[in-house]
Structure formats: structure tokens, C-alpha cells
C-alpha atoms as a PDB file:
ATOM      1  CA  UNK A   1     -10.089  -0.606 -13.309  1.00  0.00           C
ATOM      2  CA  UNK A   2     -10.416  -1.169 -17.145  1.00  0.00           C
ATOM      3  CA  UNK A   3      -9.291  -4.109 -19.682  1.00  0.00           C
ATOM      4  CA  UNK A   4      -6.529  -1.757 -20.208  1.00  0.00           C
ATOM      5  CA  UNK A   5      -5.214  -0.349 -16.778  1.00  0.00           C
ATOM      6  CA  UNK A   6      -5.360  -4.087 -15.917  1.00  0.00           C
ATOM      7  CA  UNK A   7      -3.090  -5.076 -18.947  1.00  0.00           C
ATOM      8  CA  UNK A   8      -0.466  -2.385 -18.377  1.00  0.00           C
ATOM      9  CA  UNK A   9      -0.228  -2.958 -14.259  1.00  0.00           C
ATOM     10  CA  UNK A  10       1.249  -6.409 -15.480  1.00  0.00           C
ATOM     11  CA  UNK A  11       4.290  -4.324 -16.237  1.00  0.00           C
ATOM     12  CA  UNK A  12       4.703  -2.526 -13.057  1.00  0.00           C
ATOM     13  CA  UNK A  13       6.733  -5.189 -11.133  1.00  0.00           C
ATOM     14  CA  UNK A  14      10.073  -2.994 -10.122  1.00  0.00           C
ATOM     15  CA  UNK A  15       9.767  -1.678  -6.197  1.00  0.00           C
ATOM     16  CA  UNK A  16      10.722   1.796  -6.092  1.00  0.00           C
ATOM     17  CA  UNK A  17      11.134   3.710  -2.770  1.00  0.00           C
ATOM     18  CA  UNK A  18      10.181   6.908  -2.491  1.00  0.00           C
ATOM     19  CA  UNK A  19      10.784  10.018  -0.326  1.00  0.00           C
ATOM     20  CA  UNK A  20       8.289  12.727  -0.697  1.00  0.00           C
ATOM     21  CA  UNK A  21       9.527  15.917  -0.415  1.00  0.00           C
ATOM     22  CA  UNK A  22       7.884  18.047   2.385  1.00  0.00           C
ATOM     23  CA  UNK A  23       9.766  21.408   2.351  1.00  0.00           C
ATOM     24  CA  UNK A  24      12.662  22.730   3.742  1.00  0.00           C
ATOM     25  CA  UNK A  25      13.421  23.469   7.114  1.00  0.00           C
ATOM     26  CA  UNK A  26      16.021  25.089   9.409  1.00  0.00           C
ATOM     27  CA  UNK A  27      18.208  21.316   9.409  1.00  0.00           C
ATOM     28  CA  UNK A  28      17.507  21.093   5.611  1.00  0.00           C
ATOM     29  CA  UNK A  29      15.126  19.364   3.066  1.00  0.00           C
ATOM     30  CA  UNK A  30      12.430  17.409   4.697  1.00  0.00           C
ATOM     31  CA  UNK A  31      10.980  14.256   3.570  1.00  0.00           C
ATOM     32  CA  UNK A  32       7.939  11.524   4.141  1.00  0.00           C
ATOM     33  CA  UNK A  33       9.115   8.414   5.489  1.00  0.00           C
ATOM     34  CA  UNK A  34       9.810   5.803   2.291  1.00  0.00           C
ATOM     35  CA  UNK A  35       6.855   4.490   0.767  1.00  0.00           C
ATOM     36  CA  UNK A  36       7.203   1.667  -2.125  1.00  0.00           C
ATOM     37  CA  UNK A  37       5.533   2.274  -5.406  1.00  0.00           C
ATOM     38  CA  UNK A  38       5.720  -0.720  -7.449  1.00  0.00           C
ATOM     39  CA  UNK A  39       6.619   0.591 -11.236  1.00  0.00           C
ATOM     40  CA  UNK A  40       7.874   0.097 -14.361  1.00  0.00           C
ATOM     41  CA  UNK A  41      11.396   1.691 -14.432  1.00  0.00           C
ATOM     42  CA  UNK A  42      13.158   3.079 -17.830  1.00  0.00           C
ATOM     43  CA  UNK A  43      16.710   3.810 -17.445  1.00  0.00           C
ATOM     44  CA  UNK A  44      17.989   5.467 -20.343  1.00  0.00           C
ATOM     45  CA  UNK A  45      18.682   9.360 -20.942  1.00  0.00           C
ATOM     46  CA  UNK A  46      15.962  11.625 -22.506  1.00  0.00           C
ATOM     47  CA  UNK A  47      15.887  15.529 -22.868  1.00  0.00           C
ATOM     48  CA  UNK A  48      12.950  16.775 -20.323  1.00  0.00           C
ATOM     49  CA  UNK A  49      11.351  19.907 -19.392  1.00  0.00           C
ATOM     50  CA  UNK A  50      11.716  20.191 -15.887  1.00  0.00           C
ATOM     51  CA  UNK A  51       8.886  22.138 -13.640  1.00  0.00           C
ATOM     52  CA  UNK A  52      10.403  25.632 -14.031  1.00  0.00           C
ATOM     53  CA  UNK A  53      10.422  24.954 -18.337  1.00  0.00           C
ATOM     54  CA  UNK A  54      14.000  24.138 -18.654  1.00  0.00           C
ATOM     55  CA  UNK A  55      15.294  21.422 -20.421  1.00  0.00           C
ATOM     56  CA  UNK A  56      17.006  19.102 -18.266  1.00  0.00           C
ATOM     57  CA  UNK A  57      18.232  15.559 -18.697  1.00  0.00           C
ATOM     58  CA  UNK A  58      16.554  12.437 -16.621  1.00  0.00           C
ATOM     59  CA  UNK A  59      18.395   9.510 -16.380  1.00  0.00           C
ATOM     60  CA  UNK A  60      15.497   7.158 -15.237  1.00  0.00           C
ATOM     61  CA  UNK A  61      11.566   7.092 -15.536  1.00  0.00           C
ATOM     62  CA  UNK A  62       9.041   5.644 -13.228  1.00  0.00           C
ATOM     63  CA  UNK A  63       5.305   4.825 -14.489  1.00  0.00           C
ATOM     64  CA  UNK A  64       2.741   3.756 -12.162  1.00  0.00           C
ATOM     65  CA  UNK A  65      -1.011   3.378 -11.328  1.00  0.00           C
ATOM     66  CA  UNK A  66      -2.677   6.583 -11.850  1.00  0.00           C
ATOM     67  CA  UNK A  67      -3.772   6.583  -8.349  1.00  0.00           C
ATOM     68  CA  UNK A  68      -0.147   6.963  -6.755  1.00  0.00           C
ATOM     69  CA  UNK A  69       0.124  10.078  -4.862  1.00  0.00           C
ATOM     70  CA  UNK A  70       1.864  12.985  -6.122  1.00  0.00           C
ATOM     71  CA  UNK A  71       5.960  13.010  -5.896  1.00  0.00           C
ATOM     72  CA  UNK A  72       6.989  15.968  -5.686  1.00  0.00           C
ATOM     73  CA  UNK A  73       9.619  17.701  -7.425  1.00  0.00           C
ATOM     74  CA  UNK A  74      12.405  17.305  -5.248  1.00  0.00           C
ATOM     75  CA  UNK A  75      11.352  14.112  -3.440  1.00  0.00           C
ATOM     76  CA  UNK A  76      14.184  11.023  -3.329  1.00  0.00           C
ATOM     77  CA  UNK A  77      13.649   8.401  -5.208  1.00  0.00           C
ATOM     78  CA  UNK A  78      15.600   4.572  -4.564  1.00  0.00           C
ATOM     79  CA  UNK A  79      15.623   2.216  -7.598  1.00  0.00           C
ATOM     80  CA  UNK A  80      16.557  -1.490  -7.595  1.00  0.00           C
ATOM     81  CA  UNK A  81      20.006  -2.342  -7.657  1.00  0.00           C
ATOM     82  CA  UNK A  82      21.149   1.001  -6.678  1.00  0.00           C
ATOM     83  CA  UNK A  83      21.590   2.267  -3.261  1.00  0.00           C
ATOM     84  CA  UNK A  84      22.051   5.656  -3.940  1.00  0.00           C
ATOM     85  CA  UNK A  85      18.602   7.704  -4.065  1.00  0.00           C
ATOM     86  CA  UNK A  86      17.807  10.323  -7.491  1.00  0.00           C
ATOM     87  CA  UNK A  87      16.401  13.143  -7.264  1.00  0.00           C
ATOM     88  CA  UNK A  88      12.978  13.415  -9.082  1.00  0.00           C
ATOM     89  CA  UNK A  89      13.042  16.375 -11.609  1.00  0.00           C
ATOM     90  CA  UNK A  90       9.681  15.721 -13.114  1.00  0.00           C
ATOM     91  CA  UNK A  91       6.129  14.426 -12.961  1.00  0.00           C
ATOM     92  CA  UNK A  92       3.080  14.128 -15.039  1.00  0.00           C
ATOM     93  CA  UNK A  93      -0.129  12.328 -15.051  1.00  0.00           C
ATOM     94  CA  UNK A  94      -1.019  11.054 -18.334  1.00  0.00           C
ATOM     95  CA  UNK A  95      -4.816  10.792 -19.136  1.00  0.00           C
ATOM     96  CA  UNK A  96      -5.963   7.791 -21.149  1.00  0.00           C
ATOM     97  CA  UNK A  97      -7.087   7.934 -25.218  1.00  0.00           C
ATOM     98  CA  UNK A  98     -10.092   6.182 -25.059  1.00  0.00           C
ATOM     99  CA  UNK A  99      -9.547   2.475 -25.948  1.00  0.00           C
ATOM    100  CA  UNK A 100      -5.809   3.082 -26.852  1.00  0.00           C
ATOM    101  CA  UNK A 101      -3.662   3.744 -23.733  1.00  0.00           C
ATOM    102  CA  UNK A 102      -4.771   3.539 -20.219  1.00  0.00           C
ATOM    103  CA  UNK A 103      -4.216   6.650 -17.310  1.00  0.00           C
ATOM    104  CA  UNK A 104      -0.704   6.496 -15.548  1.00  0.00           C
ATOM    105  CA  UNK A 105       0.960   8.771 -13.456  1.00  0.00           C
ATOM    106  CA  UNK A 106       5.428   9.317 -14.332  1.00  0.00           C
ATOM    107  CA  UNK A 107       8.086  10.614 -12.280  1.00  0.00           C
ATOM    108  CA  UNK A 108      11.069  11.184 -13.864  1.00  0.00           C
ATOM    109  CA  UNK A 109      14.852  11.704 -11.975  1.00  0.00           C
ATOM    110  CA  UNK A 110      17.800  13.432 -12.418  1.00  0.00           C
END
């Protein structure tokens, strides 16, 4: 890990639980058991581009380690403080600028 991934996974402190989306089946959506990602949450509303292209509007952001698995679009996501689980309507990894910003890997939800 470098000076700088090391600097910015001080900030990732909030648990998030996530549900990864697996498909659909006959009984409806299917999802992974929970796993916890530990993150740095953002709850505020931005204008997004969901994965179809359409602008959408996420209420909360997630950053993380660049290493966390993929969430799908689709999968549940359960922030602190609130019970009820968002739906994730985005996700991007973000590749470092050389000595400026370190790799991280967003989800955002709905």
C-alpha cells in the first residue's frame, strides 16, 4: 500500500453492510449474505449517471479500499444509524494521479 492509500484508509472508519446482488430468481432478487465494508460515507444529494446513462439522484456515497469487491448495481446497502437498506445505483473505481490521490473504489445509493 502507498504513503497515500495509507493516509486516506484513516478516513474509512463507518461499517457499511452490504448485500451483493446475485440475480433474480423465481422468489425474487437474490443476494450474498452481508459482508461489512468499512468506508467513508457522504450523505448529501448529487446528480449521477446511473449504469444505463441516466441521470439519477444518490442520496449517499460509499468510498473504500480499492480492493473491495465489486457491488453490484442493485445490491443492498445498510448504513449506520439507519436500519433501512439503499439500493446502490452506481459504482466506479477511481485510479490514482500519481502522487496526488490514491486508487479507491465508490458505490453510490439511491
Amino acid at each position: 500500500m502507498s504513503a497515500a492509500e495509507d493516509a486516506i484508509a484513516a478516513f474509512w472508519t463507518q461499517p457499511v453492510a452490504v448485500e451483493r446482488y446475485l440475480g433474480s430468481g423465481p422468489d425474487g432478487d437474490v443476494y450474498a449474505p452481508a459482508e461489512t465494508a468499512l468506508c467513508r460515507v457522504k450523505h448529501a444529494p448529487r446528480l449521477i449517471r446511473d449504469s444505463t446513462g441516466q441521470e439519477v439522484v444518490s442520496q449517499s456515497r460509499a468510498s473504500t479500499d480499492a480492493d473491495t469487491p465489486t457491488v453490484p448495481v442493485g445490491s443492498l446497502a445498510t448504513f449506520p444509524g439507519d436500519p433501512q437498506p439503499r439500493i446502490v445505483i452506481a459504482q466506479e473505481r477511481h485510479r490514482a494521479i500519481p502522487g496526488v490521490t490514491p486508487d479507491f473504489y465508490s458505490f453510490d445509493c439511491a
